[in-house]
C-alpha atoms as a PDB file:
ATOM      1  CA  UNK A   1       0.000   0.000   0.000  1.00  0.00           C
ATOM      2  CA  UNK A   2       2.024   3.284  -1.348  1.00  0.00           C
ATOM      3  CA  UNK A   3       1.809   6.650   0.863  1.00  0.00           C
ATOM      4  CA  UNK A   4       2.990   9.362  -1.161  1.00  0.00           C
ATOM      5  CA  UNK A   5       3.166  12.291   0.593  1.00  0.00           C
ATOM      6  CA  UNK A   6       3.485  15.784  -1.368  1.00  0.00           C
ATOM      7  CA  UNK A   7       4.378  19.312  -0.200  1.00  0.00           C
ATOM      8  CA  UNK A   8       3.664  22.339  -1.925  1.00  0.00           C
ATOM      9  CA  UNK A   9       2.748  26.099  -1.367  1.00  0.00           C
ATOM     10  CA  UNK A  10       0.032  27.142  -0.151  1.00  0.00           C
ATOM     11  CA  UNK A  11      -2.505  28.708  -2.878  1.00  0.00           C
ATOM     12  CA  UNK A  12      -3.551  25.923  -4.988  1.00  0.00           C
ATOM     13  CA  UNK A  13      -6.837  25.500  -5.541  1.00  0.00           C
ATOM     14  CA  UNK A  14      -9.326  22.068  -4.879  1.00  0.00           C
ATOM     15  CA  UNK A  15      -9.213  21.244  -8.848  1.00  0.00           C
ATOM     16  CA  UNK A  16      -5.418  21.446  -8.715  1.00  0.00           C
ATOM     17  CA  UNK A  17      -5.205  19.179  -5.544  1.00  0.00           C
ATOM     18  CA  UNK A  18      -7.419  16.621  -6.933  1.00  0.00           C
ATOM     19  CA  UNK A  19      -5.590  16.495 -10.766  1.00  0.00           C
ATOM     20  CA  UNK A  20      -2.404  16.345  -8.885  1.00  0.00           C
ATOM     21  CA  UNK A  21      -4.176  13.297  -6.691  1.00  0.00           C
ATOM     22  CA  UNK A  22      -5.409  11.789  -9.766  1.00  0.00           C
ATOM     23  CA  UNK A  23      -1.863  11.699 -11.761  1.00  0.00           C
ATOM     24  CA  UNK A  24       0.367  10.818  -8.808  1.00  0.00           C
ATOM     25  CA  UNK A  25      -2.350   7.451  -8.569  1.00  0.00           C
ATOM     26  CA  UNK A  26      -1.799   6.954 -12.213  1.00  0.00           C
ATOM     27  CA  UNK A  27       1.719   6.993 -11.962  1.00  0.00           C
ATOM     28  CA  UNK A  28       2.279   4.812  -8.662  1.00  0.00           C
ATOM     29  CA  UNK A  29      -0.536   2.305 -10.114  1.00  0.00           C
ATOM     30  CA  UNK A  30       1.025   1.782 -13.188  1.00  0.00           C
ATOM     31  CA  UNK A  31       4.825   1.391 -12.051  1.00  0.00           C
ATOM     32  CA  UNK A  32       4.007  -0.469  -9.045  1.00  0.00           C
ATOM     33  CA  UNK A  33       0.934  -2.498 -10.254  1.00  0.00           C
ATOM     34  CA  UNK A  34      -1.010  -2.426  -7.306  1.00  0.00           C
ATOM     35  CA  UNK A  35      -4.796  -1.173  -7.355  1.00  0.00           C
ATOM     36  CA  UNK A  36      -5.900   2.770  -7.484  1.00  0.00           C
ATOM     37  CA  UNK A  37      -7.466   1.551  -4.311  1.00  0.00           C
ATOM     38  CA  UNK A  38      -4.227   0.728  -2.452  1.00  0.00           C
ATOM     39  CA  UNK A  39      -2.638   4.079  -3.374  1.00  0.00           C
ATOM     40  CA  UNK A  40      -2.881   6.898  -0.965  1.00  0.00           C
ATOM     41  CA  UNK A  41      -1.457  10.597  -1.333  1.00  0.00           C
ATOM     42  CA  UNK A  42      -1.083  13.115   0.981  1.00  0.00           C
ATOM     43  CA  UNK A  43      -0.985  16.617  -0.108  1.00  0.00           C
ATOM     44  CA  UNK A  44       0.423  18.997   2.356  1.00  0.00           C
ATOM     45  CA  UNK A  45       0.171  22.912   1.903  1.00  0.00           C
ATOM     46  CA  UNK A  46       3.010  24.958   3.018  1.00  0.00           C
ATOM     47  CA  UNK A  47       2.834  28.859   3.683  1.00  0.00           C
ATOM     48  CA  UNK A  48       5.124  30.509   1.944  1.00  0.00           C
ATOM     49  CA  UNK A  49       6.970  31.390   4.934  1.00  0.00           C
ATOM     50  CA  UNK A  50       7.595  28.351   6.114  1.00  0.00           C
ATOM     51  CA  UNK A  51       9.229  26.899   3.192  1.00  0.00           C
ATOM     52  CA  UNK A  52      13.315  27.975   2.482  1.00  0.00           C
ATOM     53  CA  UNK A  53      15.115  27.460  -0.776  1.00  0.00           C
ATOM     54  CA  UNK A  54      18.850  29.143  -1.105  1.00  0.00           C
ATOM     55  CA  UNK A  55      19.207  30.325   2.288  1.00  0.00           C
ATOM     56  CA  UNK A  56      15.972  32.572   2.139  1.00  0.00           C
ATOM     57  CA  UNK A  57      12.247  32.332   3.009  1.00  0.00           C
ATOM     58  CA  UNK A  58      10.308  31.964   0.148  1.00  0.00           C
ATOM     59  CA  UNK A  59       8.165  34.783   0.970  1.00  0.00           C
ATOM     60  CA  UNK A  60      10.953  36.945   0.648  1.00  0.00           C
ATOM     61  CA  UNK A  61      12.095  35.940  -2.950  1.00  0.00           C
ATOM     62  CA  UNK A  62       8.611  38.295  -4.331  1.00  0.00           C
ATOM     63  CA  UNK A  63       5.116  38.266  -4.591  1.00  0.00           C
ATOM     64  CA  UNK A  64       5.324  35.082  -6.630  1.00  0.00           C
ATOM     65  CA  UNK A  65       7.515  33.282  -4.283  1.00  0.00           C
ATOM     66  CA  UNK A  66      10.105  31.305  -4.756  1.00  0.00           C
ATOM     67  CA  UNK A  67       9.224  30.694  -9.094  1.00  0.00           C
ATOM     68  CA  UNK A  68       9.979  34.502  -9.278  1.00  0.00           C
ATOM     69  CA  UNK A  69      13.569  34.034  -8.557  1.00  0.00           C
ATOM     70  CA  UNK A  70      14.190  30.818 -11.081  1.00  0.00           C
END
């Protein structure tokens, strides 16, 4: 039984969460072979503050966070 647990920034909306569910389930049933059933995935969202990339908050790389600065 796969747990696949995901974190991203805070902001995305239900539709994203649920497309993201949907392909991550795909993906895992397909390599792995077990049943959609079996495959659980937790999404996680992050405030922007509490994630760090470089050395620096991500809420200080912009309004767009941290995809401003790549």
């Amino acid at each position: 039984m796969p747990v696949i647990t995901v974190n991203w920034w805070k902001g995305n909306d239900r539709t994203a969460r649920g497309d993201l569910v949907a392909g991550i389930t795909d993906v895992v049933t397909r390599v792995s072979g077990c049943p959609r059933e079996s495959v659980t995935v937790i999404v996680r969202d992050v405030e922007l503050g509490h994630w760090g990339k470089g050395g620096r908050l991500a809420d200080d790389r912009g309004p767009a966070g941290p995809r401003s600065s790549q």
